[in-house]
Protein backbone atom coordinates (compact mmCIF):
# COMPACT_ATOMS: atom_id res chain seq x y z
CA UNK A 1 95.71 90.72 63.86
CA UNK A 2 98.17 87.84 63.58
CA UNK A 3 98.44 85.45 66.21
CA UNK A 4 101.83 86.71 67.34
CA UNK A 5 100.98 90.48 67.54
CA UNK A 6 98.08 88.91 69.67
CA UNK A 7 100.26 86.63 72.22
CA UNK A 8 102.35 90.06 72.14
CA UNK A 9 99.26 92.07 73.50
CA UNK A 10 98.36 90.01 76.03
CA UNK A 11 102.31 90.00 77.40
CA UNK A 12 103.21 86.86 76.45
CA UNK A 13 106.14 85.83 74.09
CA UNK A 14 105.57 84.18 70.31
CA UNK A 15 106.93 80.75 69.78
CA UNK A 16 106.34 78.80 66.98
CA UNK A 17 102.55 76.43 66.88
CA UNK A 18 102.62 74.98 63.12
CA UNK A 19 99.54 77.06 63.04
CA UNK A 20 100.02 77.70 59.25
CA UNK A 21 101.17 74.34 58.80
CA UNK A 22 97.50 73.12 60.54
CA UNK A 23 95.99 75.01 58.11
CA UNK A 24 97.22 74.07 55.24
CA UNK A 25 96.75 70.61 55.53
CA UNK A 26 95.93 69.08 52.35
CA UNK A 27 91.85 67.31 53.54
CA UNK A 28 91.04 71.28 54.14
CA UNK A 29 88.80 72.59 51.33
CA UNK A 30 86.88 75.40 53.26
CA UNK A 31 87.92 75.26 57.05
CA UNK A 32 91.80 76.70 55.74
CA UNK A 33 93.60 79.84 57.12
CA UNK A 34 91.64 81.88 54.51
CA UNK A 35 88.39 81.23 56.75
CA UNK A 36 90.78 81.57 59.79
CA UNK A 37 92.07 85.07 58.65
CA UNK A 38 88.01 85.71 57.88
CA UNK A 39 86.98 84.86 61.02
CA UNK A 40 89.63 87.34 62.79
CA UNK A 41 89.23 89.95 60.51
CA UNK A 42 85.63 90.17 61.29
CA UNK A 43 86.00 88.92 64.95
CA UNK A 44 88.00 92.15 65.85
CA UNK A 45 86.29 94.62 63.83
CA UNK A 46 83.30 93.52 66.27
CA UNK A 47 85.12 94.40 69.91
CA UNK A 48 87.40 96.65 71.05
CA UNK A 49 90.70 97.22 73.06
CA UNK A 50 92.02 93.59 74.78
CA UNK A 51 89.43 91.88 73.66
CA UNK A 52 90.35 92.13 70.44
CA UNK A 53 93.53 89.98 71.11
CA UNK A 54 91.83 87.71 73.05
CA UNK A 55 88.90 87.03 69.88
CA UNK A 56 91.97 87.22 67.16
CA UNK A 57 93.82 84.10 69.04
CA UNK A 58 90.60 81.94 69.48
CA UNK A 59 89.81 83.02 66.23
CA UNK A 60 93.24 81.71 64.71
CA UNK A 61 92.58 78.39 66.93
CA UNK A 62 88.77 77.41 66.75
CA UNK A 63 89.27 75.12 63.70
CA UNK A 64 93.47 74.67 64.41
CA UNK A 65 92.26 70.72 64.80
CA UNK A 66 89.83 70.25 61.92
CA UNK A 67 89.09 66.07 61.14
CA UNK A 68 85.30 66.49 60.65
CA UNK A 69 84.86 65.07 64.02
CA UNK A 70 81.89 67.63 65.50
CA UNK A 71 82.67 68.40 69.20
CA UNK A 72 86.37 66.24 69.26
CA UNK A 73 87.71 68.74 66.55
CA UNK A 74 86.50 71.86 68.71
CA UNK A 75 87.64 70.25 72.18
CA UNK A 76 90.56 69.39 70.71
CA UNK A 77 91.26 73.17 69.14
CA UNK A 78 90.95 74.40 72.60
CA UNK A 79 93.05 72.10 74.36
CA UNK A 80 95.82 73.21 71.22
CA UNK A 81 95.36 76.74 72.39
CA UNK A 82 96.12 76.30 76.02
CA UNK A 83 99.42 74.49 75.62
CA UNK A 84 100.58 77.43 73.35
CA UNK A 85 98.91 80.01 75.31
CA UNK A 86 100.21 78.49 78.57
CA UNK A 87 103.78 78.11 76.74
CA UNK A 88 103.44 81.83 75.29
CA UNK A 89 103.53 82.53 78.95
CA UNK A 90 100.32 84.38 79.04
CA UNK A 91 97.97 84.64 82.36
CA UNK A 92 96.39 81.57 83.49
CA UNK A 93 92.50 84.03 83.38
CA UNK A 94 93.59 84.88 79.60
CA UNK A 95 94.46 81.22 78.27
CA UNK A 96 91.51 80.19 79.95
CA UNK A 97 88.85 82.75 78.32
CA UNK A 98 90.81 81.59 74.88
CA UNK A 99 89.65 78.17 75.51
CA UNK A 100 86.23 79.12 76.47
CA UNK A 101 85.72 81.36 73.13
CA UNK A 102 86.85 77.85 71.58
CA UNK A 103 84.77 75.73 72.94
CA UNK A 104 81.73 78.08 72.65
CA UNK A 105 81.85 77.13 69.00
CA UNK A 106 80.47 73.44 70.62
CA UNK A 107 77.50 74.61 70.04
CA UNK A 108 77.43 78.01 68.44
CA UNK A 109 76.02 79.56 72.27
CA UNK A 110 77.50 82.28 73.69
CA UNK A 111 76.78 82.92 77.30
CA UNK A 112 74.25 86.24 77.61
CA UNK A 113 75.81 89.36 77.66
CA UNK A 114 79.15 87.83 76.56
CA UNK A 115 80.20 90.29 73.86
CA UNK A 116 83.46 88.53 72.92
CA UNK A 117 81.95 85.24 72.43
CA UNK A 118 79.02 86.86 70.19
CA UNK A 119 81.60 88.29 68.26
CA UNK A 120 83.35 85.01 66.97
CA UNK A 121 80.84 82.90 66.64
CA UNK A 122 79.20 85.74 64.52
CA UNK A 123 82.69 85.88 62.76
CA UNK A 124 82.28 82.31 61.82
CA UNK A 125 78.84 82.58 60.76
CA UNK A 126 79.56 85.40 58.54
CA UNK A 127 80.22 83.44 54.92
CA UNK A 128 76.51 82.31 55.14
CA UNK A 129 75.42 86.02 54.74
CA UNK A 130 78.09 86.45 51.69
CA UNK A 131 76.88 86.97 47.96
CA UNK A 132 75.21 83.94 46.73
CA UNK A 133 78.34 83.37 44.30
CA UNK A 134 81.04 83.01 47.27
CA UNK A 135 78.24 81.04 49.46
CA UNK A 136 78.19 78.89 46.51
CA UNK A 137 81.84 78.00 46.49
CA UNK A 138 81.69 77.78 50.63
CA UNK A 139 78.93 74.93 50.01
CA UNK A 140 80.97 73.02 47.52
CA UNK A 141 84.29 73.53 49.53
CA UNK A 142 82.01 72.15 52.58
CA UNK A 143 80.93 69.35 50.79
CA UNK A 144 84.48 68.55 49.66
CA UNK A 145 85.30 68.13 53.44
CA UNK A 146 83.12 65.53 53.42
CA UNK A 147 83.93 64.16 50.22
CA UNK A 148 83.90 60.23 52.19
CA UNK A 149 80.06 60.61 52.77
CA UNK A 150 77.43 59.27 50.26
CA UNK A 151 75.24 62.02 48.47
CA UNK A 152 72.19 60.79 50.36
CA UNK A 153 74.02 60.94 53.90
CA UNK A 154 75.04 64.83 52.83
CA UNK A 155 71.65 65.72 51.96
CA UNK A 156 70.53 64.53 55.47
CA UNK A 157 73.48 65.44 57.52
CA UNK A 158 74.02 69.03 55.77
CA UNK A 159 69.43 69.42 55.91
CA UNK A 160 69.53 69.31 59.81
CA UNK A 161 72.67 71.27 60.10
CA UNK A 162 70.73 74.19 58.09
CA UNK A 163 67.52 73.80 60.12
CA UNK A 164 69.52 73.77 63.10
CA UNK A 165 70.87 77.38 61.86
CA UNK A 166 67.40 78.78 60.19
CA UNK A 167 66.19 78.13 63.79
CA UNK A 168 68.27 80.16 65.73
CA UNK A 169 66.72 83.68 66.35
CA UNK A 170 68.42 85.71 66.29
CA UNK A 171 71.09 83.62 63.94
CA UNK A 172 73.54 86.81 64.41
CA UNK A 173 74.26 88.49 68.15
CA UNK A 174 75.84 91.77 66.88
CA UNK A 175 76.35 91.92 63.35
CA UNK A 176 72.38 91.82 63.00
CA UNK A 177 72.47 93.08 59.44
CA UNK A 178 73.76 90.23 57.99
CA UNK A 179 70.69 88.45 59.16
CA UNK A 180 68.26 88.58 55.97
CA UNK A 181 71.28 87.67 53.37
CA UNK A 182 71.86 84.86 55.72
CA UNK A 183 68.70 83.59 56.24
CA UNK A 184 67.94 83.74 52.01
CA UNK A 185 71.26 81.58 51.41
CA UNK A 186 70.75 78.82 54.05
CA UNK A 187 66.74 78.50 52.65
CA UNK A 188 67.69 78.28 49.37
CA UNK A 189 69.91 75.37 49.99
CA UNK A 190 68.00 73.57 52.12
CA UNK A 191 64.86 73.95 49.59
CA UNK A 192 67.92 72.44 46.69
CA UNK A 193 68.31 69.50 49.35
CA UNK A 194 65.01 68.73 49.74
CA UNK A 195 63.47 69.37 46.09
């Protein structure tokens, strides 16, 4: 679902965002609409009815602002979504759920029994259960991002980020199968990191 058949669905009118331009910007190696479209694509195949609108436009914004600033980027992805959502004209409860699902990726928490939320931030989860070829070009397009950092500051930085994920239990809300594949690919790089 683009974000325009989205806006539609929730009654409000398209206008234009530079959302493809956001995502094309040239310092974007793995967080690029191709993970965008991912993340929708599996975001709505895991709800149903309006929801799926509502998952499909903070899937299309969660990384709209993408600097490698932790927390600023994803604050400042959800602030992008309500000034189009508000200027799409769409219902003050509905732009403000957007920016919730948004800023739920803070932290990678979704509120219990909040089925929407589980849904994208298992969406953006999902390339660390993918075959170990494609997680293998999502590390290196990762580490691209961060192409300014020293090797040894990557090996730390990237170590506690995959602790902080091989911790979480369950990692995955709803899409529970994708658990084990998951769990394999994030342990095998963070044994590469620390050998």
């Amino acid at each position: 679902m683009d974000w325009d058949e989205a806006v539609r669905t929730l009654g409000g009118t398209p206008a234009p965002t530079g959302l493809a331009e956001r995502y094309a910007e040239p310092h974007r190696k793995y967080h690029d609409r191709t993970h965008a479209g991912q993340v929708v694509r599996d975001a709505v195949a895991l709800t149903e009815g309006r929801d799926r609108a509502l998952v499909a436009l903070a899937a299309w914004a969660h990384d709209v602002v993408y600097e490698g600033r932790p927390g600023d980027d994803e604050r400042a992805s959800a602030a992008w979504a309500r000034t189009h959502l508000t200027a799409a004209g769409l219902a003050e409860a509905d732009v403000a759920r957007v920016e919730g699902l948004v800023l739920a990726t803070l932290d990678h928490t979704a509120p219990p029994g909040d089925r929407v939320a589980q849904a994208l931030l298992d969406a953006d989860l999902a390339v660390l259960a993918a075959t170990q070829a494609d997680y293998e070009r999502y590390r290196q397009a990762v580490r691209a991002e961060y192409a300014h950092v020293t090797d040894d500051q990557w090996r730390t930085g990237r170590a506690a980020v995959l602790r902080s994920l091989l911790a979480k239990d369950p990692l995955y809300l709803l899409a529970t199968d994708w658990e084990p594949a998951a769990r394999r690919n994030l342990a095998a790089e963070l044994a590469s990191l620390e050998a």
